[in-house]
Protein backbone atom coordinates (compact mmCIF):
# COMPACT_ATOMS: atom_id res chain seq x y z
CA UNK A 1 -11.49 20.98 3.55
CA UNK A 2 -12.59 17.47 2.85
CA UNK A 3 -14.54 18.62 -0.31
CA UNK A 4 -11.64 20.50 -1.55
CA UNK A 5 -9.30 16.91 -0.96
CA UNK A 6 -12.50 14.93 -2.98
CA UNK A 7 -12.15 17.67 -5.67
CA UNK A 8 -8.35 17.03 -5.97
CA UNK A 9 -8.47 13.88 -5.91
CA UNK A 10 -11.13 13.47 -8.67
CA UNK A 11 -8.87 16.58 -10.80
CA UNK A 12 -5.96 14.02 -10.23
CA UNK A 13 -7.49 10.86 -11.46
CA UNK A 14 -8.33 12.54 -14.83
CA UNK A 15 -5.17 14.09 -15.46
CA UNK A 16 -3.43 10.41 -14.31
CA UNK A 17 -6.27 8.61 -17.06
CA UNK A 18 -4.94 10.83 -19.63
CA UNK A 19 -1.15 10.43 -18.87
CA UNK A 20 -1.90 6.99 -18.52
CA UNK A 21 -3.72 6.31 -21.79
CA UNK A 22 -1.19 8.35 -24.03
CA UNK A 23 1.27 6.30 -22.41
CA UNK A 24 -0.59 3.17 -23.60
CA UNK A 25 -1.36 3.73 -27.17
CA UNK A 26 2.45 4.86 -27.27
CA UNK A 27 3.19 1.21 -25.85
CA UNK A 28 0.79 -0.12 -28.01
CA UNK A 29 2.03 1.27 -31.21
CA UNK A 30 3.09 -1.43 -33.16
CA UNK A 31 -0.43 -2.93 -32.94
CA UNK A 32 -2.36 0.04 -33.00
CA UNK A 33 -5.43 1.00 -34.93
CA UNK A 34 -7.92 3.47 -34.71
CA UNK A 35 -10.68 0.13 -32.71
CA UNK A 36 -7.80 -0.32 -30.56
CA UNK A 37 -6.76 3.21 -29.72
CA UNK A 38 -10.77 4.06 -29.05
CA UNK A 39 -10.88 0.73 -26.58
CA UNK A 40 -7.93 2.15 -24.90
CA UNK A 41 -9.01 5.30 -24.13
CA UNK A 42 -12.67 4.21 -23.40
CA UNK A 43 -11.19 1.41 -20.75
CA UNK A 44 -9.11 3.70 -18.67
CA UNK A 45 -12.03 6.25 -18.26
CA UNK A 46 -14.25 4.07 -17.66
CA UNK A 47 -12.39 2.27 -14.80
CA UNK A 48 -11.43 5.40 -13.52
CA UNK A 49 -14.58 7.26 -13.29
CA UNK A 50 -16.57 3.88 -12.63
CA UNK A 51 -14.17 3.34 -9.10
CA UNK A 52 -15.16 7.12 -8.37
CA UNK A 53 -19.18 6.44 -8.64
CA UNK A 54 -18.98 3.33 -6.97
CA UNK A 55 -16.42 5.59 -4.39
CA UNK A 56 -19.25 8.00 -3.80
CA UNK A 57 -22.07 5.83 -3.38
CA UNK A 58 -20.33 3.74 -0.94
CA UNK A 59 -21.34 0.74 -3.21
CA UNK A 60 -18.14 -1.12 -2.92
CA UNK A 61 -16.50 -1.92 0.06
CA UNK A 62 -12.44 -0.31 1.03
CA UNK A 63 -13.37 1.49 -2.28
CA UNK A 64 -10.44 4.05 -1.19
CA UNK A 65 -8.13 1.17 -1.56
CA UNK A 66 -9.60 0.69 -5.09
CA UNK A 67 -9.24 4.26 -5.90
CA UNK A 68 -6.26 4.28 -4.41
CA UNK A 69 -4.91 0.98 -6.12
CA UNK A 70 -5.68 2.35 -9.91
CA UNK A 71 -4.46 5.89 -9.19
CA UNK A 72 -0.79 4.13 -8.42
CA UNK A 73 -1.54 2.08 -11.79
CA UNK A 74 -1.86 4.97 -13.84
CA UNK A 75 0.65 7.09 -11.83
CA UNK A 76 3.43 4.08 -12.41
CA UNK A 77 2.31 3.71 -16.17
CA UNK A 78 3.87 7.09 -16.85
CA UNK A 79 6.68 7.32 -14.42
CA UNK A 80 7.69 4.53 -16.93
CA UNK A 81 6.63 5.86 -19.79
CA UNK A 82 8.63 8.91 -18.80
CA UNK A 83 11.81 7.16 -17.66
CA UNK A 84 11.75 5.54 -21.04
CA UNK A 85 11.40 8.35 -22.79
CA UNK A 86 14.61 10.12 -21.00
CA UNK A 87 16.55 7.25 -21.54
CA UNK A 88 15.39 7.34 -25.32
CA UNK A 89 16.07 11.40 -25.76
CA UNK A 90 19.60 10.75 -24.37
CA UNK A 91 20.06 7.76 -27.19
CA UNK A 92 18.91 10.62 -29.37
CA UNK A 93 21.20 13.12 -28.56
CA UNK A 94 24.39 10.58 -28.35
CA UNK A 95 23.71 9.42 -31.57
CA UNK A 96 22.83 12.92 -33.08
CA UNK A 97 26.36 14.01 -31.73
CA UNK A 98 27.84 10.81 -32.76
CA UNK A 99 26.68 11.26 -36.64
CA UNK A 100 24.77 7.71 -36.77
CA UNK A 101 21.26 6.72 -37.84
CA UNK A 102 19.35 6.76 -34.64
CA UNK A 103 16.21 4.38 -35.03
CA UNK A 104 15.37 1.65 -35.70
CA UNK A 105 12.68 -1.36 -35.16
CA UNK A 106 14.87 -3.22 -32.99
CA UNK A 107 15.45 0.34 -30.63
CA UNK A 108 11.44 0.65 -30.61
CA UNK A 109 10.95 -2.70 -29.46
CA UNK A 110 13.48 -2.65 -26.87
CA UNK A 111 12.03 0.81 -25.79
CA UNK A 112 8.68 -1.03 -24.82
CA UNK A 113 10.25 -3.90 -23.38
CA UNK A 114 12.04 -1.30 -21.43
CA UNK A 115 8.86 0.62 -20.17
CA UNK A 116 7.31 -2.41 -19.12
CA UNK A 117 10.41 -3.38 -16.76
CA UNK A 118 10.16 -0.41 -14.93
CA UNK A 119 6.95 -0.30 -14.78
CA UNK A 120 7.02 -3.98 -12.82
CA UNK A 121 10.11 -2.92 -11.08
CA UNK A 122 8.45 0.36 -9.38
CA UNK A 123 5.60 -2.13 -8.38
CA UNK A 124 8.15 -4.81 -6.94
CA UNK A 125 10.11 -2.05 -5.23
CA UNK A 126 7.61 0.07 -4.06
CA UNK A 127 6.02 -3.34 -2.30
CA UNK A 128 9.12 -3.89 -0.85
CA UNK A 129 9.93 -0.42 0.51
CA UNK A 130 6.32 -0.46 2.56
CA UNK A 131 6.67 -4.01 4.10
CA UNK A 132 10.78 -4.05 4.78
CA UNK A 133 11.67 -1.30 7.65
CA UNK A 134 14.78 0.84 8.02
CA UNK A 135 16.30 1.63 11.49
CA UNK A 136 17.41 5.62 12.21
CA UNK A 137 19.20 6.08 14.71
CA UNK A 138 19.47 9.52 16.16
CA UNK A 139 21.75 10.91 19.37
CA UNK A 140 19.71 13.48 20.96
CA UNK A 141 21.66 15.67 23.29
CA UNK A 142 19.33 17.34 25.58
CA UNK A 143 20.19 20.85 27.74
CA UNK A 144 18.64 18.86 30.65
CA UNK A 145 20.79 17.05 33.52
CA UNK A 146 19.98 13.32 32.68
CA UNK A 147 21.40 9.70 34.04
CA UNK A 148 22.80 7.83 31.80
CA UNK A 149 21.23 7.44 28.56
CA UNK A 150 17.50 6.57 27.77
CA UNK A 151 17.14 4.35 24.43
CA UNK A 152 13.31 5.00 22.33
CA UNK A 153 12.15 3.61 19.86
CA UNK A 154 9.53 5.47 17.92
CA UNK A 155 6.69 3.95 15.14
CA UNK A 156 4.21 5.86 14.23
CA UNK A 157 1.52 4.99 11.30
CA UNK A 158 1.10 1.38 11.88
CA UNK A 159 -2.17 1.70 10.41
CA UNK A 160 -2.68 -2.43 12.02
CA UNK A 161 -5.56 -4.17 9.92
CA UNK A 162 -5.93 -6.78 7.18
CA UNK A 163 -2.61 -6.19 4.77
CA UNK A 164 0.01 -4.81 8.22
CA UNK A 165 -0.65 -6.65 10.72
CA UNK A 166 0.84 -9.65 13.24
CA UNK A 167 3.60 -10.24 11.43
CA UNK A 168 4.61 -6.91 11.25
CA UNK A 169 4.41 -6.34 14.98
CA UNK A 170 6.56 -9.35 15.14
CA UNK A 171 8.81 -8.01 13.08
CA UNK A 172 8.75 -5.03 15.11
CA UNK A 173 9.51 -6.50 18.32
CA UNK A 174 12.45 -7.75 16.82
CA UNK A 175 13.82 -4.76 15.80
CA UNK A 176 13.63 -2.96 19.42
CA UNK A 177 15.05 -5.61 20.96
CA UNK A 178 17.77 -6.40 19.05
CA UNK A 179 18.39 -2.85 19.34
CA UNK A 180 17.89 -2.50 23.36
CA UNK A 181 15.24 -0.29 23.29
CA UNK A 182 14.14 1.00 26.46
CA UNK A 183 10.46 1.63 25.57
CA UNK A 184 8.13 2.27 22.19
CA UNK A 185 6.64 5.43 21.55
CA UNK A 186 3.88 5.16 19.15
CA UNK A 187 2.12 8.90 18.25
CA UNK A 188 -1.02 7.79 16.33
CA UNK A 189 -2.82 6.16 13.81
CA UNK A 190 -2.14 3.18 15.42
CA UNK A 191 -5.07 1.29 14.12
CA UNK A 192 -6.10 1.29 10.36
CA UNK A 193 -10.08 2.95 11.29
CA UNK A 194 -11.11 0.21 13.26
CA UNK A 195 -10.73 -3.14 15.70
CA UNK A 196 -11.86 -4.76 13.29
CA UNK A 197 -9.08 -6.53 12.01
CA UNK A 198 -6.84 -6.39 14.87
CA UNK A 199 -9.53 -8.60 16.79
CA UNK A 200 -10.28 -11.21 13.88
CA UNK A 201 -6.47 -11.93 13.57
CA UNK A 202 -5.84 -12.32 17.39
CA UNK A 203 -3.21 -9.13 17.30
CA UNK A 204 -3.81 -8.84 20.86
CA UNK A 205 -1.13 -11.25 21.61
CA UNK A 206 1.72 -10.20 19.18
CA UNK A 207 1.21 -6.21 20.89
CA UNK A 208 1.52 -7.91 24.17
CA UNK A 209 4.43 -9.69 23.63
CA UNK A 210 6.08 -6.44 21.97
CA UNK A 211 5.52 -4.41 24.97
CA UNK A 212 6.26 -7.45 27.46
CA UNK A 213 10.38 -6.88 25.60
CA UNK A 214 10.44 -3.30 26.66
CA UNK A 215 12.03 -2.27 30.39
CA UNK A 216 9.31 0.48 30.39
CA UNK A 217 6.40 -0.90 27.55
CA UNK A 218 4.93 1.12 25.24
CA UNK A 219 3.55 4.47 25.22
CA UNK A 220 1.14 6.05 22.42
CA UNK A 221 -1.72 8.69 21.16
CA UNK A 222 -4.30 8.20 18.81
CA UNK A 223 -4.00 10.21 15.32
CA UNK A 224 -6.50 11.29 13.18
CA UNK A 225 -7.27 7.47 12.29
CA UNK A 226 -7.57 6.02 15.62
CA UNK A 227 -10.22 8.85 15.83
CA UNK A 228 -12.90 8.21 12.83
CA UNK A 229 -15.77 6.80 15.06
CA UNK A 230 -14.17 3.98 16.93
CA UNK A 231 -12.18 5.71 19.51
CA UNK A 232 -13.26 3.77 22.41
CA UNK A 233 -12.95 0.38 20.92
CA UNK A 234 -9.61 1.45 19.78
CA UNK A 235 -8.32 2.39 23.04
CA UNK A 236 -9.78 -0.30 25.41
CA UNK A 237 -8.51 -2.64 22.61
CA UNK A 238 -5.04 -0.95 22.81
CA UNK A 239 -5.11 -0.96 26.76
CA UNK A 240 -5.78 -4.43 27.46
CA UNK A 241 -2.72 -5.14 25.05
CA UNK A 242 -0.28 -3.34 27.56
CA UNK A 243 -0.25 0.07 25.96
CA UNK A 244 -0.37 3.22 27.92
CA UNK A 245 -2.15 5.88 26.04
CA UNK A 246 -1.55 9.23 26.77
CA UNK A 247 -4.32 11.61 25.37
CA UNK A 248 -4.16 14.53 26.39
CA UNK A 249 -2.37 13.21 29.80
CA UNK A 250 1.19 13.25 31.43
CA UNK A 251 3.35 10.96 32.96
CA UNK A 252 6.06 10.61 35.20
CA UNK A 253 8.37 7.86 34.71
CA UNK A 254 11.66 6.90 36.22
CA UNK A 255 15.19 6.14 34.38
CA UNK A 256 18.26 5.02 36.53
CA UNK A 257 16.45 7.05 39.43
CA UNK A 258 15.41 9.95 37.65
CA UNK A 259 12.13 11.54 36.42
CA UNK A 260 11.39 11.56 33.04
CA UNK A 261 8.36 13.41 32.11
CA UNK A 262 6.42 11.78 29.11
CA UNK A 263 3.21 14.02 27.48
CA UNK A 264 0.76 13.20 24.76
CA UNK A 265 -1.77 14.90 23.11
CA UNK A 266 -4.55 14.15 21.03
CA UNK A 267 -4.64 14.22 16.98
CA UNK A 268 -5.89 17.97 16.28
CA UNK A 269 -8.86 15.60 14.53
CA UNK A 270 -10.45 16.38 18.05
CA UNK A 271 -11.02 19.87 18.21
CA UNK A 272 -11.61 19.92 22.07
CA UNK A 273 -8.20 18.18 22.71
CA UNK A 274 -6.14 20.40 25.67
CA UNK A 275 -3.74 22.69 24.84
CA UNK A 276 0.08 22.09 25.14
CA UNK A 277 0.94 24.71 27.83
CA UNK A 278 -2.13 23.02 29.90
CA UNK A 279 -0.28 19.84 29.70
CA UNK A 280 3.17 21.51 30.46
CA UNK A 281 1.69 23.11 33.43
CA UNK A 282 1.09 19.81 35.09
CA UNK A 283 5.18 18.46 34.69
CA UNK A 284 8.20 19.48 36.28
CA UNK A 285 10.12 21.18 33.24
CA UNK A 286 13.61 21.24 34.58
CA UNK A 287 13.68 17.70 34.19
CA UNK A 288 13.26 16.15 30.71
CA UNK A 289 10.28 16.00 29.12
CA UNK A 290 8.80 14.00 25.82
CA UNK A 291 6.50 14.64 23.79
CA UNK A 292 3.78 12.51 21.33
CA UNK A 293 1.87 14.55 19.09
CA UNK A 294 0.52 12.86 15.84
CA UNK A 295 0.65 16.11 13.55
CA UNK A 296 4.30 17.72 13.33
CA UNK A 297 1.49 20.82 12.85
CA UNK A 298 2.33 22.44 15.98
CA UNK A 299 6.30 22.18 15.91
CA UNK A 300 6.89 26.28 15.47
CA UNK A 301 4.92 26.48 18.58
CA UNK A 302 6.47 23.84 20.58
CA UNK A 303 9.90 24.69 19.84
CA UNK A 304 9.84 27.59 22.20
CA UNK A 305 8.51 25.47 24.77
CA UNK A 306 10.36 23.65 27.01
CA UNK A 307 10.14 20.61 25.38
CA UNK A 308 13.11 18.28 24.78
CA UNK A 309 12.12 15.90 22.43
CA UNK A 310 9.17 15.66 20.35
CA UNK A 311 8.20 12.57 18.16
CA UNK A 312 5.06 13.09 15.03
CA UNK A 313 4.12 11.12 12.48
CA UNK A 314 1.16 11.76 10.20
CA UNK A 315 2.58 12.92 7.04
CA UNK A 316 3.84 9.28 5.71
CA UNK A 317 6.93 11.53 3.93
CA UNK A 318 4.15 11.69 1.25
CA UNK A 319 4.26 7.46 0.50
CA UNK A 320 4.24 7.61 -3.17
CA UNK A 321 6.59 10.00 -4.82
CA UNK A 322 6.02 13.06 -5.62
CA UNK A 323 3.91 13.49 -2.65
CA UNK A 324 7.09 14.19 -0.66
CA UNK A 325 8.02 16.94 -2.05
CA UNK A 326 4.60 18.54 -1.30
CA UNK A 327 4.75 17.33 2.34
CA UNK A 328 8.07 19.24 2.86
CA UNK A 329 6.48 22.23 0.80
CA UNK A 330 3.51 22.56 3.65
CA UNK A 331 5.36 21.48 6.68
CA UNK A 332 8.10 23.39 8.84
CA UNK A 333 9.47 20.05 9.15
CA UNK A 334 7.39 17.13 7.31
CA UNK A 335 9.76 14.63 7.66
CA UNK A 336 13.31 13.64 9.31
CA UNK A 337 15.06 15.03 12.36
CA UNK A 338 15.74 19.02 13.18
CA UNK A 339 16.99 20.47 16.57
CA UNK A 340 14.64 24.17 16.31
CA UNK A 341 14.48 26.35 19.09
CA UNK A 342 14.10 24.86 22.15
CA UNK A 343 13.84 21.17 21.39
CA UNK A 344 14.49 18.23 18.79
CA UNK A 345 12.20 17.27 16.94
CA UNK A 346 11.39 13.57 15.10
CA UNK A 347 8.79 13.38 12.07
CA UNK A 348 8.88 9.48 10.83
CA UNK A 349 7.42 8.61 7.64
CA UNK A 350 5.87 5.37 9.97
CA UNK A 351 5.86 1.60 10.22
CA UNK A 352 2.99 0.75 7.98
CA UNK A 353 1.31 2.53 5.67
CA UNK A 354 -2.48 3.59 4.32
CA UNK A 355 -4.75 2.60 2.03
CA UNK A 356 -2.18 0.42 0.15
CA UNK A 357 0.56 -1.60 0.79
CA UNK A 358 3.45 0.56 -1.63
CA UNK A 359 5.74 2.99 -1.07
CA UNK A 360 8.19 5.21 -3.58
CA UNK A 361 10.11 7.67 -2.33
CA UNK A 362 9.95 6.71 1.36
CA UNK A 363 10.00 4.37 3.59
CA UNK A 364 8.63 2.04 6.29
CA UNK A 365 11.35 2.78 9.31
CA UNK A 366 11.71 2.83 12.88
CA UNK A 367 13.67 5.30 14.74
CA UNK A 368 16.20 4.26 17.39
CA UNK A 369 16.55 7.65 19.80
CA UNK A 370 19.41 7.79 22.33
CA UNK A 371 18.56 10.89 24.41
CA UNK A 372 21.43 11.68 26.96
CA UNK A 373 22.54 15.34 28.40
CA UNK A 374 24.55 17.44 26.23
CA UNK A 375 27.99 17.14 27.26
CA UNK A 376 28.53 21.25 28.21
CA UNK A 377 25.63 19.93 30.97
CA UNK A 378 27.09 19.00 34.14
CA UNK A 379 25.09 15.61 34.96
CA UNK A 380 23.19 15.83 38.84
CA UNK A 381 24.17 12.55 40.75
């Protein structure tokens, strides 16, 4: 699998260096001669393929972010160029239909100038869609008898290191308690890899006074991330912050005097990770019970479990546009809220983000659950 997601990635990069460099000598026009055409093309292969060796042989350091970094470059470079062309074959047709002459010098230049807005613009608002957070709220009406209501919020994909980091976690301890959040349910890829980070910048403190805001703290798994070598460091780092970890565990918590079961399980990353009906076996199920799972892979299965709510992450609602589409393509549910089977289910798009700090298409958000019993359930006193 990972050698077919290398090979795609490296198809992708030259497909995005052509795109890109037609889009260039298209922008470059006006100025263009056969030197200048040859020193575009030559440049953008050469960066491209140069990040890849230097990728491979593990030469330069965060080279994913690197890779990453020029793939958005090139991708944004023809989202404009493409945008500008729309805009231009609409000019076209109005003016065809209209009868007048429909070019000019002055409509070429302003085409560029054009291109290169957007192309800033995606930047700008991409940057601003992966560091500024959304709240969704969801009412979850479970088929459960249940005291009053329970308020969760749920981030997933914090992905904590050197660009998301204390300031976000500040940021997200505002959020749940300006919205009276009961607890935080975080279901993986909590770190970004490693401790690294987390310990150099002292996040210790900002998760600890996150959790110290919540009635009943914060609850999490580890994802596929959290998993890549450093698992131990990342948990005994994570526990001496406040955070209860659930991996492959269960736990029974009381709300307003009644139980509410809480279960996590580990990213499927770990192949030896206990099954869900193992877990299940070990909680009462007539009372309500929550689920973490990193993956929303399982969700067919689980929604013929007795399972009332289930919260994922993972899938990042593909970050950059058009990965979206293809995470909804693969997924029974790759992003958003559904009510299948049995249960609801929650797949955020997360709180931070990976590899690079920009998002199109989605974006960094919270969820604010209020699970209470559906009213045709007569409530137990």
């Amino acid at each position: 699998m990972r050698y077919v997601f290398f090979t795609v990635i490296i198809v992708l990069l030259q497909l995005f260096s052509l795109g890109a460099a037609l889009s260039l000598q298209w922008w470059l026009q006006p100025w263009m001669s056969s030197t200048l055409q040859t020193i575009v093309w030559i440049t953008v292969f050469v960066i491209t393929n140069g990040l890849l060796l230097l990728s491979v042989s593990k030469l330069l350091a965060n080279s994913y972010r690197w890779v990453s970094g020029w793939l958005l470059v090139l991708h944004f470079m023809m989202l404009a160029a493409l945008a500008t062309w729309l805009l231009y074959g609409s000019y076209l047709l109005i003016m065809f239909l209209s009868d007048i002459p429909n070019y000019s010098e002055t409509v070429a230049f302003g085409l560029r100038v054009l291109a290169l807005i957007v192309f800033v613009g995606l930047f700008v608002y991409a940057l601003y869609s992966a560091y500024v957070p959304v709240v969704r709220y969801r009412t979850i009406n479970i088929n459960k008898p249940m005291q009053g209501q329970l308020r969760i919020a749920v981030a997933s994909d914090l992905h904590l290191g050197r660009l998301f980091g204390s300031g976000a976690i500040d940021r997200l301890r505002h959020l749940v308690t300006r919205h009276q959040a009961d607890m935080l349910l975080m279901p993986g890829d909590i770190m970004d890899d490693n401790t690294q980070a987390f310990m150099a910048y002292n996040m210790t403190e900002n998760l600890v006074n996150l959790g110290a805001g919540l009635p009943y703290g914060i609850y999490a798994t580890l994802g596929n991330h959290d998993l890549y070598g450093h698992e131990q460091s990342i948990s005994n780092t994570l526990r001496d912050a406040g955070v209860q970890l659930l991996n492959d565990d269960v736990l029974r918590i009381e709300h307003q005097g009644q139980a509410i079961w809480l279960v996590g399980r580990f990213d499927n990353h770990k192949h030896q990770r206990v099954a869900t009906t193992e877990l299940l076996a070990q909680v009462n199920i007539t009372e309500p019970v929550i689920m973490l799972d990193h993956r929303p892979s399982d969700i067919t299965e689980h929604s013929k479990l007795p399972i009332d709510l289930q919260v994922s992450g993972h899938t990042h609602n593909g970050q950059v546009f058009p990965a979206n589409f293809i995470v909804k393509a693969i997924n029974r549910l790759g992003y958003g809220y559904e009510a299948i089977g049995q249960g609801h289910f929650v797949v955020s798009s997360g709180y931070g983000f990976w590899g690079i700090p920009f998002r199109l298409g989605s974006r960094s958000e919270i969820w604010l659950l209020t699970v209470q019993t559906a009213p045709s359930v007569a409530v137990q006193s």
